[in-house]
Protein backbone atom coordinates (compact mmCIF):
# COMPACT_ATOMS: atom_id res chain seq x y z
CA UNK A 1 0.00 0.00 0.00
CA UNK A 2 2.80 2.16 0.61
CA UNK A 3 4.20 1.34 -2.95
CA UNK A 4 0.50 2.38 -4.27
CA UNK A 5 0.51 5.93 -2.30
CA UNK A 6 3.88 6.61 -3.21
CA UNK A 7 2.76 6.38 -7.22
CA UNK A 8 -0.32 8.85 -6.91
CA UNK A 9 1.94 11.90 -7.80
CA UNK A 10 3.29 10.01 -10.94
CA UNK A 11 0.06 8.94 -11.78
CA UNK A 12 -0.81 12.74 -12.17
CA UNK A 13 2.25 13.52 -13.22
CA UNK A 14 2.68 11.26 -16.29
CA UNK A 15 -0.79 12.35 -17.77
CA UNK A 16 -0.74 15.94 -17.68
CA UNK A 17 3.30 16.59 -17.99
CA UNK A 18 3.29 16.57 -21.88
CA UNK A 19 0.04 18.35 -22.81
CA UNK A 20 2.13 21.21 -20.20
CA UNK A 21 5.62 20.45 -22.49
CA UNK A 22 3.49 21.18 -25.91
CA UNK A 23 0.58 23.63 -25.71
CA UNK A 24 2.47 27.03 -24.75
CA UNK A 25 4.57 26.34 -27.89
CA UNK A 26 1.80 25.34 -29.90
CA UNK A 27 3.48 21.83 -30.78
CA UNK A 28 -0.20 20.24 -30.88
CA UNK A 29 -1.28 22.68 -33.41
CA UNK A 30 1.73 21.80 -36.27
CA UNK A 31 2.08 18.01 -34.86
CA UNK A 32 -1.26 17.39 -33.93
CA UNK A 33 -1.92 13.75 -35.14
CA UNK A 34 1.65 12.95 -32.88
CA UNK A 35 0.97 15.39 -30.07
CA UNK A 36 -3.06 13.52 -29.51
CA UNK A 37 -1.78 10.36 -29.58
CA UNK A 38 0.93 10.89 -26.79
CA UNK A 39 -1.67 12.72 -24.68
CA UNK A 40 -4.36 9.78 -25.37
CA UNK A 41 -2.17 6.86 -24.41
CA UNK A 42 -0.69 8.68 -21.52
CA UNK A 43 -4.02 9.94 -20.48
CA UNK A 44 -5.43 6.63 -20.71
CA UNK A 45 -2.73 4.59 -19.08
CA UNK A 46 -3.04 6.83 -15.93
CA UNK A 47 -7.08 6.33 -16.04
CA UNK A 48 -5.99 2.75 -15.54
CA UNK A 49 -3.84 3.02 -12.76
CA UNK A 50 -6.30 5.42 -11.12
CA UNK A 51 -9.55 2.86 -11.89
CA UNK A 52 -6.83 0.41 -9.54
CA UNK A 53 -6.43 2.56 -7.12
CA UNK A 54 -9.89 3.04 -6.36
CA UNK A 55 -10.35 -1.42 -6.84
CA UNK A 56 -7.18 -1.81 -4.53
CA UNK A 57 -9.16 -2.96 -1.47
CA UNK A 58 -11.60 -5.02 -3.25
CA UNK A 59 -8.36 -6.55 -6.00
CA UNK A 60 -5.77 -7.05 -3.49
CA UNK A 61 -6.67 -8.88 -0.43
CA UNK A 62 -7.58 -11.64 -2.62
CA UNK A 63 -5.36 -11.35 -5.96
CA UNK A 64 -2.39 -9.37 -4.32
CA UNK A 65 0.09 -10.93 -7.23
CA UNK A 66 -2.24 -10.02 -10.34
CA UNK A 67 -2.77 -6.52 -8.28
CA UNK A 68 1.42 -6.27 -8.40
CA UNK A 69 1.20 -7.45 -12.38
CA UNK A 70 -1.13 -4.51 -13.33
CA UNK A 71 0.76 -2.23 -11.49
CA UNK A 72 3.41 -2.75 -12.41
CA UNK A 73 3.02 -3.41 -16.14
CA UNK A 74 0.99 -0.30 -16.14
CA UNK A 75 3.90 1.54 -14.88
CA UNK A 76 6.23 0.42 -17.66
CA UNK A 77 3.71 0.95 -20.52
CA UNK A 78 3.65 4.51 -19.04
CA UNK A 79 7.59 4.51 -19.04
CA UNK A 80 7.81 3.07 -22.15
CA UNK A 81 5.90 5.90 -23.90
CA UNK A 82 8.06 7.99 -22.41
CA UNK A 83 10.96 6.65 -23.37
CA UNK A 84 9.75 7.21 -27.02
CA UNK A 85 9.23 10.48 -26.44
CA UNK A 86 12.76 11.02 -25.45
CA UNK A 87 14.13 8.88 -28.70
CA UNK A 88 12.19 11.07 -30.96
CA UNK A 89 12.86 14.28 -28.95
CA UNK A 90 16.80 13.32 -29.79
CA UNK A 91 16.13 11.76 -33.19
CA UNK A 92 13.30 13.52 -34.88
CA UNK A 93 13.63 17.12 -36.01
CA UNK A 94 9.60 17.90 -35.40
CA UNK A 95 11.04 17.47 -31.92
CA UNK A 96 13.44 20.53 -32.31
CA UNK A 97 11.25 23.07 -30.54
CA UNK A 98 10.76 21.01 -27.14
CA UNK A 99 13.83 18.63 -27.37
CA UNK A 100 15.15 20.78 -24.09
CA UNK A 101 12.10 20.39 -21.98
CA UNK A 102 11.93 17.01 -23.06
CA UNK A 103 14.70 16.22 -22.12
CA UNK A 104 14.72 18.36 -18.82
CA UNK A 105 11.42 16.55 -18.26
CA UNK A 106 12.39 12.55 -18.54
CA UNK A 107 15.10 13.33 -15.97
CA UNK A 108 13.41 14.71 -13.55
CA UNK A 109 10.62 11.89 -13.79
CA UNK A 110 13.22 9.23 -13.89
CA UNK A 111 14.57 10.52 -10.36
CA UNK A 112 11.07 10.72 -9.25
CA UNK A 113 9.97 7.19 -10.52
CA UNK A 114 13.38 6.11 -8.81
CA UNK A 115 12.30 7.39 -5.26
CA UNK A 116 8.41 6.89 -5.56
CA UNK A 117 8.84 3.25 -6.40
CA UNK A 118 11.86 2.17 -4.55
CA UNK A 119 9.79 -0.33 -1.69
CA UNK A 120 9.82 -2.83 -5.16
CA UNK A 121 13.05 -2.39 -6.10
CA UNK A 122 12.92 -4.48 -9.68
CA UNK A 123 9.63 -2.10 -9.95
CA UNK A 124 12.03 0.79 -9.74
CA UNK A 125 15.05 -0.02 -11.76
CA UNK A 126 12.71 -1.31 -14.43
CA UNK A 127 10.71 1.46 -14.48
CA UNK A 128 13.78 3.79 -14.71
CA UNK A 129 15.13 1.81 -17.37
CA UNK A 130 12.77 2.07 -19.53
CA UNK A 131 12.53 5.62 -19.43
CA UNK A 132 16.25 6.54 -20.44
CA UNK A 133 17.70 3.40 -22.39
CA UNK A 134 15.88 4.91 -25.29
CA UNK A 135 17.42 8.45 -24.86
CA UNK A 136 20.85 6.16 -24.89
CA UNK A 137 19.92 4.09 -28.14
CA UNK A 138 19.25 7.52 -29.95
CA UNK A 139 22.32 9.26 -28.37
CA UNK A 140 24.50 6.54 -29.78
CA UNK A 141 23.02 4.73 -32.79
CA UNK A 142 20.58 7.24 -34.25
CA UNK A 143 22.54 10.58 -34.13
CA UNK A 144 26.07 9.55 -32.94
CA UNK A 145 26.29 11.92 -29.79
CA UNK A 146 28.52 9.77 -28.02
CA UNK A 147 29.12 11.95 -24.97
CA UNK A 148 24.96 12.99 -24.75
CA UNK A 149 24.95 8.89 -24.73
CA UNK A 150 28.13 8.70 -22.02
CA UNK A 151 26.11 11.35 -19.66
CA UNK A 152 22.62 9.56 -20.01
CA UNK A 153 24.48 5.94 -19.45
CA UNK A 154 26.18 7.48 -16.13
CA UNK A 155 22.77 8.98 -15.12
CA UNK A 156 21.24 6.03 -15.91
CA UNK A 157 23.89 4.28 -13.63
CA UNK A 158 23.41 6.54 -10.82
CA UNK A 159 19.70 6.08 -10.38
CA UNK A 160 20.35 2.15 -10.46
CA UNK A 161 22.53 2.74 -8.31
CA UNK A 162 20.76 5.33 -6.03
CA UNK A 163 17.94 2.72 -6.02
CA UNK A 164 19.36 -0.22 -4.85
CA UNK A 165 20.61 2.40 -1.50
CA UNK A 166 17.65 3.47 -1.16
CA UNK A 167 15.63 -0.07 -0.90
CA UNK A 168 17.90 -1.27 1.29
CA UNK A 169 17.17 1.60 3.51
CA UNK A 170 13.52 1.85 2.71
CA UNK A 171 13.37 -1.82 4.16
CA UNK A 172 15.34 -1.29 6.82
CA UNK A 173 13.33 1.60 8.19
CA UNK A 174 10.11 -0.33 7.33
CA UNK A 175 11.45 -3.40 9.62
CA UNK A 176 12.05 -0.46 12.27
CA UNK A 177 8.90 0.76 11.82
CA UNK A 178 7.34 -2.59 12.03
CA UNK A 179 9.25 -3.46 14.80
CA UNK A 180 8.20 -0.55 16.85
CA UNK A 181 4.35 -1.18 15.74
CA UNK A 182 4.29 -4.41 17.12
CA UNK A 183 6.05 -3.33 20.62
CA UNK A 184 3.46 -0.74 20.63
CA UNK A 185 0.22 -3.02 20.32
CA UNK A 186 1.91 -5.27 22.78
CA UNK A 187 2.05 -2.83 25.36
CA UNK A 188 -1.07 -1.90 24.72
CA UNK A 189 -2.45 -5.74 25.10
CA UNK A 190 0.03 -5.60 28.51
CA UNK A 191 -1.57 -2.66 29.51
CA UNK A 192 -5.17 -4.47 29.43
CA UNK A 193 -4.10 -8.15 30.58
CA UNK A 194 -4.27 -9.05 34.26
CA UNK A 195 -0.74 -10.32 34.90
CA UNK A 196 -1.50 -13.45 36.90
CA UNK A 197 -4.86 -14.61 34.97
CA UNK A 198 -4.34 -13.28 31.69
CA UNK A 199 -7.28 -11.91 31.44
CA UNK A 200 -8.55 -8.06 31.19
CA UNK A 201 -7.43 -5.81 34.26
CA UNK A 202 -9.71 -3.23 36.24
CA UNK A 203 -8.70 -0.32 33.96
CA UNK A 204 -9.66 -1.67 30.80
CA UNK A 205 -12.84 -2.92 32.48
CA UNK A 206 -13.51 0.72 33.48
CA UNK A 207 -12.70 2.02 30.02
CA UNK A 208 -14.36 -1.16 27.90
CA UNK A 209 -17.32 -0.08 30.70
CA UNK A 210 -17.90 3.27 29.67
CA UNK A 211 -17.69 2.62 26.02
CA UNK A 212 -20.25 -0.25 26.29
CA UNK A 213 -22.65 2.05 28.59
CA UNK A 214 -22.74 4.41 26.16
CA UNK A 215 -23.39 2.29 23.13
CA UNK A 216 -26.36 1.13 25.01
CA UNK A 217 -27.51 4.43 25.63
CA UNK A 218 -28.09 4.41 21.93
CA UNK A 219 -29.27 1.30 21.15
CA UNK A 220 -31.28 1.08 24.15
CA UNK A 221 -30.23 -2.58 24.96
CA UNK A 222 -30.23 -3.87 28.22
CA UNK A 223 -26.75 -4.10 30.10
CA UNK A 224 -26.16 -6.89 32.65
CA UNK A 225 -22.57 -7.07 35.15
CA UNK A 226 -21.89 -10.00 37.32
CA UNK A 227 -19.72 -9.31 40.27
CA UNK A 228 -17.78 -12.78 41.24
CA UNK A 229 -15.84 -13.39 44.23
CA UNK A 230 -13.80 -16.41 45.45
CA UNK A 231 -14.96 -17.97 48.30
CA UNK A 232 -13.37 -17.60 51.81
CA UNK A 233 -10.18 -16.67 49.57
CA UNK A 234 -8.32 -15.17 52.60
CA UNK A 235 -8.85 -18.68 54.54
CA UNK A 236 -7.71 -20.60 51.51
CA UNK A 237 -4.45 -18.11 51.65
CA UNK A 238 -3.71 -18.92 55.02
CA UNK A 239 -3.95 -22.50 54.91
CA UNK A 240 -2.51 -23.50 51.83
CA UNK A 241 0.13 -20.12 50.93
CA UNK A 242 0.11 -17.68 48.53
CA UNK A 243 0.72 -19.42 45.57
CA UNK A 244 -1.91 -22.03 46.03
CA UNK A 245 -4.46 -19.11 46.03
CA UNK A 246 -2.48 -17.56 42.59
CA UNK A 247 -3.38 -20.81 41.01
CA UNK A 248 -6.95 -20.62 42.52
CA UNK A 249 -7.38 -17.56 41.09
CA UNK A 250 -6.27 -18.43 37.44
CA UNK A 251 -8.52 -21.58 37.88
CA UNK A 252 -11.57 -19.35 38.09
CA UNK A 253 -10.71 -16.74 35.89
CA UNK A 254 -10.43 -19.93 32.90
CA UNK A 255 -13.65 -21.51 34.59
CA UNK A 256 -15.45 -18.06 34.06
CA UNK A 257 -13.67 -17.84 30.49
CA UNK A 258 -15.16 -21.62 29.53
CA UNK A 259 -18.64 -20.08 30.28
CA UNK A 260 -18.91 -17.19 29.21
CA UNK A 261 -18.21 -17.87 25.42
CA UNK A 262 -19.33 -14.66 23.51
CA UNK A 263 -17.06 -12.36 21.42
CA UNK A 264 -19.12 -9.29 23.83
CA UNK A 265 -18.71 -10.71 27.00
CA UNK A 266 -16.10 -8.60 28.78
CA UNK A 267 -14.30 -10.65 31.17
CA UNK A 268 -11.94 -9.02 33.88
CA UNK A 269 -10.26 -9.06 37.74
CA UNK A 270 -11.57 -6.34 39.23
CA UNK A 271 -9.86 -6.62 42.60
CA UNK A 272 -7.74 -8.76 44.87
CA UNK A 273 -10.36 -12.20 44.64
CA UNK A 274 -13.14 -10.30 42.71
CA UNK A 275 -14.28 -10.56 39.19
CA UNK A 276 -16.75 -8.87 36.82
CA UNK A 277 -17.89 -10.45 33.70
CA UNK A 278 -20.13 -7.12 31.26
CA UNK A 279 -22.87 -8.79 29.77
CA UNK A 280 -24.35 -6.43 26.47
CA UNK A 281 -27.80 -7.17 25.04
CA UNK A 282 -28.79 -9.76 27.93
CA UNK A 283 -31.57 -9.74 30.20
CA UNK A 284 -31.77 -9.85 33.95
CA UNK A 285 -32.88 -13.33 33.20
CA UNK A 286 -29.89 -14.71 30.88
CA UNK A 287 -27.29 -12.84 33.04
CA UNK A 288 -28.85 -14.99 36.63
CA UNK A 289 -28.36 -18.43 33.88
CA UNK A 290 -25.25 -17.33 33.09
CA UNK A 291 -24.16 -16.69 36.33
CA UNK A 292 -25.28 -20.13 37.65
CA UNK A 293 -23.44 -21.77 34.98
CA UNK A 294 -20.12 -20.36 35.99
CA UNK A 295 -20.64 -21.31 39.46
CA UNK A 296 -21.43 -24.70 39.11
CA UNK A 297 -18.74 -24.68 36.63
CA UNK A 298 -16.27 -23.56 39.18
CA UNK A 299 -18.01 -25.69 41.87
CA UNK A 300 -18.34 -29.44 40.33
CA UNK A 301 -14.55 -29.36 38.81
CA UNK A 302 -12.22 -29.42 42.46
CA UNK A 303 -9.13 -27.29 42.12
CA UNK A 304 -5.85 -29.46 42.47
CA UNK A 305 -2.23 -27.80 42.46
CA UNK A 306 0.42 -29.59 44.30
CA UNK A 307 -1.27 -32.72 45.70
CA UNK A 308 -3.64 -30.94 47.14
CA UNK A 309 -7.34 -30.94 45.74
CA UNK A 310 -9.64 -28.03 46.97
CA UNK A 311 -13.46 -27.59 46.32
CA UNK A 312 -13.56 -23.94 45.45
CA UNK A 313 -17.16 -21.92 45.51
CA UNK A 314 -17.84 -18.66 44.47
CA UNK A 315 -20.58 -16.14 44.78
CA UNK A 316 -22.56 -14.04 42.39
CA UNK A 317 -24.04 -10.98 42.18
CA UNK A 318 -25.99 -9.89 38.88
CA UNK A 319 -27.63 -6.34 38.11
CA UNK A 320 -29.33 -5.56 34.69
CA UNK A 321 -30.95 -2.15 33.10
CA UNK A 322 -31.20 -0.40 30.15
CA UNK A 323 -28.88 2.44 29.99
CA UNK A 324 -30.17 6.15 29.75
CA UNK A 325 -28.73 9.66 29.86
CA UNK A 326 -30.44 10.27 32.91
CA UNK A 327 -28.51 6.76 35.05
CA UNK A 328 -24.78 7.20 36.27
CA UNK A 329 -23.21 3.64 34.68
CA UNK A 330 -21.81 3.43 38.28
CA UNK A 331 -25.15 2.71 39.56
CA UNK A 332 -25.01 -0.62 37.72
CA UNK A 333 -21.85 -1.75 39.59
CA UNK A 334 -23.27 -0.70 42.56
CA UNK A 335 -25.89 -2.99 42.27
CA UNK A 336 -24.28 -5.92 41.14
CA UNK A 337 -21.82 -5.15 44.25
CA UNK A 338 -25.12 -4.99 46.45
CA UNK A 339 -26.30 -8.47 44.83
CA UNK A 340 -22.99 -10.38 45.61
CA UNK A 341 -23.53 -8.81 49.57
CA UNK A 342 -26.70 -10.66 49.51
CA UNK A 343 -25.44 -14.23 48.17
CA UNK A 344 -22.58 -13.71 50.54
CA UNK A 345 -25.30 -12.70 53.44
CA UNK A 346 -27.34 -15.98 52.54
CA UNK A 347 -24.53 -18.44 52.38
CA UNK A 348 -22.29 -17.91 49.80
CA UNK A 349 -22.09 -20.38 46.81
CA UNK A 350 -25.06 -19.00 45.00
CA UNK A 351 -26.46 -16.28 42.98
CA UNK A 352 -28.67 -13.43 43.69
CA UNK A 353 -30.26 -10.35 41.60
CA UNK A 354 -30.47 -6.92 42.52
CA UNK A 355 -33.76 -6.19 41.74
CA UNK A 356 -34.49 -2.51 42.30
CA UNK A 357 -34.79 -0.37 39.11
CA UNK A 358 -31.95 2.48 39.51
CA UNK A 359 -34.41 5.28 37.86
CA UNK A 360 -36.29 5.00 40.84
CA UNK A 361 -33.51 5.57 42.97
């Protein structure tokens, strides 16, 4: 893609440069039949390219080396033409008038063509091949200016040259540049990841929160949060160590992970022995289901780490309403956190609904 934005000037370029070289010296009007024909099959060639352009994300997902093909074959033909315009601006005495700008011309778009295609280096060299091995032909076989044809060879060179630097360091700062990407959207997914249960943190849930709350503001579907928590965790601690309760705690975060299996359920530790799992478009209803699934999930698998095999429970508390510019998004939490002080009140190991509709206070 960055080969495809770097040609956009050229594309341009190619199709209106000689209708700019021959109108103010009225070349069109003596030469008409060669000057239409030129502006025709460079006009047209760049209406190609530009028809790919706008195709690009449709063509090249799917047909990225037939995409490459057109491109660059386009790009030659282009070349091509006008490296016939420079053999008959050195050649052909109709030329005489414009053989200068021509030739001032073709140089300039042969160090352009250099730079904008350098990410495909054959694409390049090609490209700038084509352009001034016919100004080299002419200089030495059609009219015997040996040194025009030394100077055009050693330009010719250079940009070969010039090109093959350039890729290298094109590619090299793309790797960079890669590199650096992919650092960058790691952090991020660091930045989001529990550390111990590898799954979302607290400040992605708050974030991931808002942005959900908000979405149902506008849609007007219902929002459901269950608030999870381990168990007599601190007991479990004390008797077993720390790192027994570390692996309890993974254990439930991929217990609640196993049940709740949709792309839109938000998943995350929200504290110490505490978890939240964001429910969007679910009922009061399917959020309680959903929360007695993970807890006999949890519950009817024991928990073994190090010989030692542990029945862990957990209790849930579920809230559900649909969002409106008039409810604080907090309010939700607040009443799934009121819901899980009522299973822990009655028990613990079960699941219990906050009930009371937050518009009515």
């Amino acid at each position: 893609m960055d080969l495809l934005n770097r040609s956009i000037p050229g594309i341009v370029i190619y199709a209106i440069l000689w209708p700019i070289i021959i109108f103010p010296v009225g070349f069109h009007l003596e030469h008409w039949d060669i000057s239409w024909r030129f502006m025709i099959a460079l006009a047209g060639v760049s209406f190609l390219r530009w028809v790919q352009r706008q195709l690009t994300q449709l063509w090249y997902p799917y047909h990225r080396r037939s995409w490459l093909i057109f491109f660059a074959t386009s790009s030659f033909v282009q070349a091509l033409l006008w490296g016939s315009l420079f053999i008959l601006a050195i050649h052909d005495p109709r030329f005489e008038p414009i053989r200068f700008v021509i030739v001032l011309a073709i140089g300039g778009m042969a160090s352009g063509a250099m730079s904008a295609l350098n990410p495909r280096l054959w694409v390049s060299v090609t490209n700038v091949c084509l352009i001034l091995s016919p100004g080299i032909y002419a200089s030495f076989f059609l009219v015997e200016n040996y040194s025009q044809g030394i100077l055009i060879t050693i330009y010719l060179a250079y940009l070969v040259m010039l090109s093959r630097r350039s890729n290298k360091e094109y590619l090299r700062a793309f790797r960079i540049e890669s590199q650096l990407e992919s650092q960058r959207k790691e952090l991020e997914r660091i930045n989001k990841i529990d550390p111990l249960t590898s799954i979302f943190n607290r400040g992605h849930f708050n974030t991931a929160f808002e942005f959900q709350w908000n979405a149902g503001i506008r849609s007007q579907q219902e929002q459901s949060l269950l608030m999870i928590d381990v168990d007599n965790f601190k007991l479990i601690n004390d008797q077993h160590g720390h790192l027994f309760g570390d692996e309890c705690l993974i254990y439930v975060a991929n217990s609640i992970s196993s049940a709740a299996k949709r792309k839109t359920d938000l998943i995350a530790r929200f504290g110490g022995e505490e978890f939240a799992v964001l429910l969007s478009d679910t009922s009061l209803d399917e959020a309680h289901q959903l929360a007695e699934t993970i807890r006999v999930e949890i519950e009817s698998k024991p928990f073994v780490f190090d010989g030692i095999e542990l029945v862990v429970t957990v209790s849930i508390g579920v809230a559900s309403f649909i969002p409106s510019a008039g409810i604080n998004s907090i309010q939700l939490v607040d009443n799934a956190d009121k819901a899980l002080y009522l299973a822990k009140e009655q028990g613990r190991n079960c699941v219990r609904s906050y009930l009371v509709n937050p518009s009515s206070g």
